[in-house]
N, C-alpha and C. Protein backbone atom coordinates (compact mmCIF):
# COMPACT_ATOMS: atom_id res chain seq x y z
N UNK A 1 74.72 86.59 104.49
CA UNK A 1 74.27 86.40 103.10
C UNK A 1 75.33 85.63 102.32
N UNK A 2 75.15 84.16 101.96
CA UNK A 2 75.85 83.84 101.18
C UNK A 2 75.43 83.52 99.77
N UNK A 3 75.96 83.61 98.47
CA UNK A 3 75.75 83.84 97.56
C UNK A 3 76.92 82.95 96.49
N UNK A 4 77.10 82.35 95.39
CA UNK A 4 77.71 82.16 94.05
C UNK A 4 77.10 82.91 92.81
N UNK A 5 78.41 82.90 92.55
CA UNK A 5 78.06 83.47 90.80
C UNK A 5 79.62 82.63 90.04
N UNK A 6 79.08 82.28 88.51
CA UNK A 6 79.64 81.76 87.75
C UNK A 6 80.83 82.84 87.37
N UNK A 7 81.62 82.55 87.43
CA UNK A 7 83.10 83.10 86.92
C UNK A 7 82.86 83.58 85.07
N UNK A 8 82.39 85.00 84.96
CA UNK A 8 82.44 85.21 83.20
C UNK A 8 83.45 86.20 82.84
N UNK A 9 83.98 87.21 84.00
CA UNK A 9 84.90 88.22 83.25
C UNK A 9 86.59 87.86 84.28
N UNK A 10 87.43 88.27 83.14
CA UNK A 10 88.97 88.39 83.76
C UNK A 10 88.93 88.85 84.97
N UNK A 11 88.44 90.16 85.31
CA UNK A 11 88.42 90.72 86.63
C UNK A 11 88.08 89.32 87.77
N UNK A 12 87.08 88.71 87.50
CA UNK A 12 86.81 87.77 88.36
C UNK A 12 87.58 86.31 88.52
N UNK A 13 88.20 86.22 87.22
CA UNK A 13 89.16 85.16 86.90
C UNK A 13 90.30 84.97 88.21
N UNK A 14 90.62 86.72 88.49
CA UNK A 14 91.94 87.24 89.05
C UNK A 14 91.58 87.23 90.57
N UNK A 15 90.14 87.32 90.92
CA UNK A 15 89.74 87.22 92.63
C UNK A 15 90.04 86.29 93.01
N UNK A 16 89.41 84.87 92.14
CA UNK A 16 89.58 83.41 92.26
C UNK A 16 91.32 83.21 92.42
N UNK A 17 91.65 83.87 91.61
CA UNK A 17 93.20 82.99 91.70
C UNK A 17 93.82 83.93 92.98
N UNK A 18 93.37 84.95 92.96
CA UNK A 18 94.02 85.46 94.26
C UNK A 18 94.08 84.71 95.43
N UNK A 19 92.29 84.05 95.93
CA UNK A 19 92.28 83.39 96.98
C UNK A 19 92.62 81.70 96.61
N UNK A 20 92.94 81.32 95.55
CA UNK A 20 93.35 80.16 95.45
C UNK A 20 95.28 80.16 95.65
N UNK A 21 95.54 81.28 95.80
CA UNK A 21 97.16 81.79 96.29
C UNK A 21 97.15 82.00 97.66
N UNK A 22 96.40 82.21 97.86
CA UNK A 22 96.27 82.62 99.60
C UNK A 22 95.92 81.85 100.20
N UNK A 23 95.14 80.63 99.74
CA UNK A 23 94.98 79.37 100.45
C UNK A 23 95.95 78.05 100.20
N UNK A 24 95.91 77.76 99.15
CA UNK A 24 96.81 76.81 98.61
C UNK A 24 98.37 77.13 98.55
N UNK A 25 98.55 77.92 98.00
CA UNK A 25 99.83 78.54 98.19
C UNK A 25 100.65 78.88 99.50
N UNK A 26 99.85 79.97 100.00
CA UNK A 26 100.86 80.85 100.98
C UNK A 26 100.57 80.04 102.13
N UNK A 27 98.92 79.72 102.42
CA UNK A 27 98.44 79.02 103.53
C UNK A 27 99.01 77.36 103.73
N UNK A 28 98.95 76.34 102.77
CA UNK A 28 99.05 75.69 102.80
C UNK A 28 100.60 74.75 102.00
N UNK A 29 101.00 76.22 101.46
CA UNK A 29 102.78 75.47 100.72
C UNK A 29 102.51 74.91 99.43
N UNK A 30 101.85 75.04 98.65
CA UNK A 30 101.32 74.60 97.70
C UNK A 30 102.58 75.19 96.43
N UNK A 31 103.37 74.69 96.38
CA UNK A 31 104.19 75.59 95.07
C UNK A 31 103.43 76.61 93.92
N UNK A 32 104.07 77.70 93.58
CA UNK A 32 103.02 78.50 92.73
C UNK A 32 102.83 77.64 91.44
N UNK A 33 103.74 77.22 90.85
CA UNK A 33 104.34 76.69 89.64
C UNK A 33 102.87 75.66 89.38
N UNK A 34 102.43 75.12 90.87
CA UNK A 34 101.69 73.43 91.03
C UNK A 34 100.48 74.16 90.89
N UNK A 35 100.12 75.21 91.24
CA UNK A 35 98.71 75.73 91.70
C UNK A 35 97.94 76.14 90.35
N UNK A 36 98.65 76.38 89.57
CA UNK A 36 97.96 76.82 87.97
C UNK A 36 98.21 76.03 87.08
N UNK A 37 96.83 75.89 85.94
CA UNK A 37 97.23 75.36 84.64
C UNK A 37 96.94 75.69 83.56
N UNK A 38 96.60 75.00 82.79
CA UNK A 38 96.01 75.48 81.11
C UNK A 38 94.24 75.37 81.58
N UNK A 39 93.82 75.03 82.20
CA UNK A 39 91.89 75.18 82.97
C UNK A 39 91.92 76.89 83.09
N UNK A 40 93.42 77.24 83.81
CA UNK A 40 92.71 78.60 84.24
C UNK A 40 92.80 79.31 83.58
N UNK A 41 91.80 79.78 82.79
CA UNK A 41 90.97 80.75 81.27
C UNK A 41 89.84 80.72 81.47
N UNK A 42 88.99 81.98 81.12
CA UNK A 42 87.72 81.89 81.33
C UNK A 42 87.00 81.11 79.49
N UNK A 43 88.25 81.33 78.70
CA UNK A 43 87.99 79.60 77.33
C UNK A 43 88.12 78.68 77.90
N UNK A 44 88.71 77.82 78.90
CA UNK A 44 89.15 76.72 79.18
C UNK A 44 88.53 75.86 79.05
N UNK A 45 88.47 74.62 79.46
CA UNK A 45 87.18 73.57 79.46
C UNK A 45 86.79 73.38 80.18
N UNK A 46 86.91 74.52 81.59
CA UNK A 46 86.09 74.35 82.78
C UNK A 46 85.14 75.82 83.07
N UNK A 47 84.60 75.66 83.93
CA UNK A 47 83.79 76.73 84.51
C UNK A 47 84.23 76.65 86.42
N UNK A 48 84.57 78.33 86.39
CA UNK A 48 85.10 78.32 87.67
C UNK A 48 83.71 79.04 88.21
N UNK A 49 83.79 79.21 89.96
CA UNK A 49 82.79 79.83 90.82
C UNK A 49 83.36 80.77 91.65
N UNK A 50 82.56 81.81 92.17
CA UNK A 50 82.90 82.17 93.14
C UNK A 50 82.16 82.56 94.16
N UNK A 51 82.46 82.36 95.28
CA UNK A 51 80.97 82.25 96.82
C UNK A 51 81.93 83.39 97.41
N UNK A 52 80.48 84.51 97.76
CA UNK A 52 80.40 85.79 98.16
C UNK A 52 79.76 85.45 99.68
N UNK A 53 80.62 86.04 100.27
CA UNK A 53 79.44 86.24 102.28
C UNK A 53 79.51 87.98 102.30
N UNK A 54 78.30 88.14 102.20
CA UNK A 54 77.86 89.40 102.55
C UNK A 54 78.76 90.17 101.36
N UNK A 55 78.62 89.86 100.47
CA UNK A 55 78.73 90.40 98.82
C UNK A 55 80.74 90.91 98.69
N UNK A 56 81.32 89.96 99.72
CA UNK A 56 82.93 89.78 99.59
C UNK A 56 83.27 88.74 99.11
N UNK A 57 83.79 88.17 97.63
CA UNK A 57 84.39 87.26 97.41
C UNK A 57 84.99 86.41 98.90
N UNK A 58 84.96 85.19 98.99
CA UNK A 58 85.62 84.78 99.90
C UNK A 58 85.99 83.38 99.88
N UNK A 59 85.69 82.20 98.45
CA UNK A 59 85.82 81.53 98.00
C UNK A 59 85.56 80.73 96.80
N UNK A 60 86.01 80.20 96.50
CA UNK A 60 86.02 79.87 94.91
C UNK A 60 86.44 78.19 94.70
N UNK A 61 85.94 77.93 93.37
CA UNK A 61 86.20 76.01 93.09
C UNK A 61 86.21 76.65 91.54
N UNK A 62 86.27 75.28 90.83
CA UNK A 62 85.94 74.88 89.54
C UNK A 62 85.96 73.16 88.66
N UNK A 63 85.38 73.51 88.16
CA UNK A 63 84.36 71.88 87.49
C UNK A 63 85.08 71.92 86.48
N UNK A 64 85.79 70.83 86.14
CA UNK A 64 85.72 70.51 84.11
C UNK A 64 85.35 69.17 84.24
N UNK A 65 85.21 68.51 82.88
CA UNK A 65 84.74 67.35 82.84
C UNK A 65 86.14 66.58 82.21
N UNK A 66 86.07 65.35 82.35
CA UNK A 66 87.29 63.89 82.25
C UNK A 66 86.41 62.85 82.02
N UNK A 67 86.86 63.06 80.71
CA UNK A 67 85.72 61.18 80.44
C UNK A 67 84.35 61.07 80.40
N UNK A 68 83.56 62.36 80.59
CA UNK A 68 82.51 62.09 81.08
C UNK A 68 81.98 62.51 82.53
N UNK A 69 83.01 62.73 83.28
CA UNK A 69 82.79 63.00 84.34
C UNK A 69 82.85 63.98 85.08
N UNK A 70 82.31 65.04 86.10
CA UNK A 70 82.43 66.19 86.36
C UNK A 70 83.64 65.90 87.89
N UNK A 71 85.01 66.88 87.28
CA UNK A 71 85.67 67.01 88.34
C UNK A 71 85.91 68.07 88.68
N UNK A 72 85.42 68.17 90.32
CA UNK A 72 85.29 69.03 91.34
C UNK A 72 86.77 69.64 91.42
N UNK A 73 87.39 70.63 91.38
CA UNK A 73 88.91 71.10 91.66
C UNK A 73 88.86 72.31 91.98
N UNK A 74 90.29 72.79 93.10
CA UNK A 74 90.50 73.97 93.21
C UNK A 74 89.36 74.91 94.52
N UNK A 75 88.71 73.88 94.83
CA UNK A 75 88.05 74.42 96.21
C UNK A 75 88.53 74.73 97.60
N UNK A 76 88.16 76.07 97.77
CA UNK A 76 88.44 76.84 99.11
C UNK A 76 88.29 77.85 99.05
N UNK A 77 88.27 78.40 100.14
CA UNK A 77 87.95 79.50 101.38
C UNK A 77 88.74 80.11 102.43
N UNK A 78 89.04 81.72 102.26
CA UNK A 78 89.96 82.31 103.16
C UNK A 78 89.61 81.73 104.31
N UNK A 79 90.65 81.51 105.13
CA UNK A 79 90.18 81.40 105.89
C UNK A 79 89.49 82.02 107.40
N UNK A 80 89.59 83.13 107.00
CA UNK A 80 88.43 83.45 108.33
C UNK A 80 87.03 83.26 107.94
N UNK A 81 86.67 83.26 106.97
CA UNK A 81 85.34 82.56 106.19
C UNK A 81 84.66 80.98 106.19
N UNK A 82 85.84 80.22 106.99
CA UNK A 82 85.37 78.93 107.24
C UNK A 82 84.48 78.91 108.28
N UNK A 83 83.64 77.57 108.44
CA UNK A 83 82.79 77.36 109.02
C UNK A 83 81.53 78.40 108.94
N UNK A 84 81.00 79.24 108.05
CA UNK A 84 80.41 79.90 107.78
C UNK A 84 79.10 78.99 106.56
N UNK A 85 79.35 77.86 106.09
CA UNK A 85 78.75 77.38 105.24
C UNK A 85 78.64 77.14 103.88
N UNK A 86 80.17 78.38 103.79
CA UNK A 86 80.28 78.40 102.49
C UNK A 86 80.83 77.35 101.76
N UNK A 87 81.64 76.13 102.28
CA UNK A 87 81.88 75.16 101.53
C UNK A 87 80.98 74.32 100.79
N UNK A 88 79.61 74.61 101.65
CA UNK A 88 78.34 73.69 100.75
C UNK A 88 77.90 74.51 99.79
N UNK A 89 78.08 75.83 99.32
CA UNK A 89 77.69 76.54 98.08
C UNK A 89 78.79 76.45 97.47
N UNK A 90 79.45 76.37 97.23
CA UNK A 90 80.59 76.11 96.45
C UNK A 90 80.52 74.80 95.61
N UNK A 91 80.27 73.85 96.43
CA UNK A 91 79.83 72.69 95.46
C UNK A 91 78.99 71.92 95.03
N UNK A 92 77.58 72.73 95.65
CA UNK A 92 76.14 73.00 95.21
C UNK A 92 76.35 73.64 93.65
N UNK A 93 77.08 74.70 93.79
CA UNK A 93 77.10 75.26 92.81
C UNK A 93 77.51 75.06 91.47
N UNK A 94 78.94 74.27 91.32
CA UNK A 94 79.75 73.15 90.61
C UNK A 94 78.85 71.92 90.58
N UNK A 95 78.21 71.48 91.46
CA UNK A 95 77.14 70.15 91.31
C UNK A 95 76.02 70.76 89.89
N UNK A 96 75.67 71.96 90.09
CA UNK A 96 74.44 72.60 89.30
C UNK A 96 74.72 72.29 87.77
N UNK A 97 76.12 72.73 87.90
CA UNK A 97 76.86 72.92 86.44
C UNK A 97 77.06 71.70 85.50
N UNK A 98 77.21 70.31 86.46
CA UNK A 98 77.55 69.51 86.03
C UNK A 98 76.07 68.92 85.71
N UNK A 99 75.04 68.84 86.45
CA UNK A 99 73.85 68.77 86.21
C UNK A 99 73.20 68.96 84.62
N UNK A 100 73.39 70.57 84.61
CA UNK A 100 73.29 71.04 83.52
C UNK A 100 73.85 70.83 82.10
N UNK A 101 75.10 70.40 82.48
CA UNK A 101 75.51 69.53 81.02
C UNK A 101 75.21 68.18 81.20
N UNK A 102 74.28 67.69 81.65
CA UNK A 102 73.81 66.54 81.90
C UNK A 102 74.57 64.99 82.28
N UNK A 103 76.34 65.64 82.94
CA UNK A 103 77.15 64.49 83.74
C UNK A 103 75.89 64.03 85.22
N UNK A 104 76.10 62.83 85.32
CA UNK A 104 75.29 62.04 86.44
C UNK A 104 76.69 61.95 87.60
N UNK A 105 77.72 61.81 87.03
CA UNK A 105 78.51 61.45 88.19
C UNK A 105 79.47 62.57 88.41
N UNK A 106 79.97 62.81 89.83
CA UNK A 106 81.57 64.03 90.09
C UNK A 106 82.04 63.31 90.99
N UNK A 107 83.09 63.82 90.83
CA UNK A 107 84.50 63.22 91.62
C UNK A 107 85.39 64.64 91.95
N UNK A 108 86.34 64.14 92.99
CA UNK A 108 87.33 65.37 93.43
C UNK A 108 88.53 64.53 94.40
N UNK A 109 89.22 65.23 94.14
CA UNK A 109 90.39 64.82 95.22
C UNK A 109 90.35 65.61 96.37
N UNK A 110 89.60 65.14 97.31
CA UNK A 110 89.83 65.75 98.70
C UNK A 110 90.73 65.76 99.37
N UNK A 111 90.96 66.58 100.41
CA UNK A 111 91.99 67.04 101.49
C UNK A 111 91.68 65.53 102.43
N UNK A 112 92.27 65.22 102.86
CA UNK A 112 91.91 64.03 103.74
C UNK A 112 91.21 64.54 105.28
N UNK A 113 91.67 65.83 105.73
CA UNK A 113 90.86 66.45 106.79
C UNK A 113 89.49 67.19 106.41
N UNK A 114 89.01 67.16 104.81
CA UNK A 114 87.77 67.52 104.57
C UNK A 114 86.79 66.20 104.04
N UNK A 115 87.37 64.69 104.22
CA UNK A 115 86.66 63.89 104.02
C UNK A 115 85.13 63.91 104.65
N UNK A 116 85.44 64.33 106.12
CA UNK A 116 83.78 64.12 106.34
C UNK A 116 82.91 65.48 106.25
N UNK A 117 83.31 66.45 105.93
CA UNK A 117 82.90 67.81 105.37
C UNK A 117 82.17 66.80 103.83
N UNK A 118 82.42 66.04 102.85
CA UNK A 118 82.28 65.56 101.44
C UNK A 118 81.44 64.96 101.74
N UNK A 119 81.51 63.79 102.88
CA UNK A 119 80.68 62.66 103.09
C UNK A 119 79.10 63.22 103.12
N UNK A 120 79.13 63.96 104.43
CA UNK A 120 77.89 65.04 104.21
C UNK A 120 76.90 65.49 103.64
N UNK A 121 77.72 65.55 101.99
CA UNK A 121 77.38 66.41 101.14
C UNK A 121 77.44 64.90 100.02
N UNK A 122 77.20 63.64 100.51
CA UNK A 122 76.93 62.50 99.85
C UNK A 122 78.35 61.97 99.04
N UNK A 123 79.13 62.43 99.27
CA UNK A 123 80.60 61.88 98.15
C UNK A 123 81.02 60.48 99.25
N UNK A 124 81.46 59.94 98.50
CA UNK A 124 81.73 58.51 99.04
C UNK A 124 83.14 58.25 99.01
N UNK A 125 84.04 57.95 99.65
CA UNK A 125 85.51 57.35 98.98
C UNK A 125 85.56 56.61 98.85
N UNK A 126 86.45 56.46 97.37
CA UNK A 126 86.55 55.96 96.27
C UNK A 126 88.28 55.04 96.03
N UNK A 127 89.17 55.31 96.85
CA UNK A 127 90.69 55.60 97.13
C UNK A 127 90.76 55.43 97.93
N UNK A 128 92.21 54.67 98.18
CA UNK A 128 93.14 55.26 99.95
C UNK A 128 93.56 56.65 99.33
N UNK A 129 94.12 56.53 101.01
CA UNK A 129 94.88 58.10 100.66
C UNK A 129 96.19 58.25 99.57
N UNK A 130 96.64 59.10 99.45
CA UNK A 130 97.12 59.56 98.25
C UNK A 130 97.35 60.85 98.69
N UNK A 131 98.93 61.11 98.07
CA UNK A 131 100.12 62.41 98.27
C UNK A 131 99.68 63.19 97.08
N UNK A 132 99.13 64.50 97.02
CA UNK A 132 99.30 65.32 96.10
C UNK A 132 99.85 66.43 96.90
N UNK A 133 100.53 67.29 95.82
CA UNK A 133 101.00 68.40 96.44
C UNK A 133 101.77 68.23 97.77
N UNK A 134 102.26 66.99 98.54
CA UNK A 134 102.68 67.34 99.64
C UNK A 134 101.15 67.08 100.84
N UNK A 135 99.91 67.26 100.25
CA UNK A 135 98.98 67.11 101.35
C UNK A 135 98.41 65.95 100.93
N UNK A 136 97.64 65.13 102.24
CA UNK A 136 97.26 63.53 101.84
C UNK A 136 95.61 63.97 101.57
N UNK A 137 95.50 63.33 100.46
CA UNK A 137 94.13 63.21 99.12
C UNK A 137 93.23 61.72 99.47
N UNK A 138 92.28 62.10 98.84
CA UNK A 138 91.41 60.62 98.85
C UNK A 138 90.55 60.87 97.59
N UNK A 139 89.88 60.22 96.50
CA UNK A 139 89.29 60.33 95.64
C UNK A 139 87.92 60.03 96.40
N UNK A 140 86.78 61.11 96.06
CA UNK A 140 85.60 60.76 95.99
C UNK A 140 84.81 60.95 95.26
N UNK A 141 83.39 60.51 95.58
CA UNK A 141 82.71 60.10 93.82
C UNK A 141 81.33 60.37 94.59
N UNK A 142 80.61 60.82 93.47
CA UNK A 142 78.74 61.16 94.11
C UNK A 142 78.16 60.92 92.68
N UNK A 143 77.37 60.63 92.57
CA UNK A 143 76.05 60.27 91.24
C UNK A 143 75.24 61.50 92.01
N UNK A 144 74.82 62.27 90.42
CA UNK A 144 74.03 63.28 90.74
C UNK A 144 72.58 62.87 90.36
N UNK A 145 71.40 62.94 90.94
CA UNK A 145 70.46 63.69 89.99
C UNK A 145 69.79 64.55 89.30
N UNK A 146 69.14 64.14 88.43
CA UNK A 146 68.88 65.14 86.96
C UNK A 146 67.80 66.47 87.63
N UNK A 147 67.79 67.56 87.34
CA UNK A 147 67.01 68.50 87.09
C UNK A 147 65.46 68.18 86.90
């Protein structure tokens, strides 16, 4: 059973950042300092997610908008939860959102080993690669349609 729900109380604020520490952080070296910002508030100007398998938190993203545009950030999954499917609800779900405030286009900085996991799911690259954090990035871009 996989499942999302929109991020509305602190309690849930704190699951998300847990597994965004446990992936980015501890898993992947991500400095703590790099991994948080002024987004993470449930005021912020984004809306975070979180994807449940069999009603256990087990991954999380979040959307704000730039210009107009819906950017995809902060996506992943413990990992014993990969390959389970949950990466396509995660940004089904962030796709919905952006929908709903009526952005046509999203973008994200991908992992360069999840490029064709994106492609998949219609994102195009947009960029060469590119150093963030220490891991190599690629910008990609998808036009949504409307509701």
């Amino acid at each position: 059973m996989k499942t999302s729900k929109r991020v509305t109380r602190d309690a849930e604020l704190k699951i998300a950042f847990s597994i965004r520490e446990e992936v980015f952080v501890k898993e992947q070296g991500v400095p703590l300092a790099d991994e948080f910002d002024e987004f993470d508030s449930l005021d912020a100007q984004c809306e975070h997610v979180l994807v449940y398998y069999h009603e256990k938190p087990v991954g999380t993203g979040r959307i704000r908008m730039v210009d107009g545009v819906g950017k995809l950030e902060r996506i992943c999954i413990l990992e014993p939860y990969r390959k389970f499917g949950l990466g396509k609800v995660i940004i089904y779900a962030l796709e919905e959102i952006a929908v709903e405030q009526e952005v046509t286009k999203v973008k994200l900085h991908g992992q360069t080993q999840a490029e064709g996991f994106y492609q998949k799911l219609g994102y195009q690259a947009s960029s060469s690669e590119f150093m963030e954090d220490g891991i190599p990035h690629i910008l990609m871009t998808k036009t949504l349609k409307s509701l």
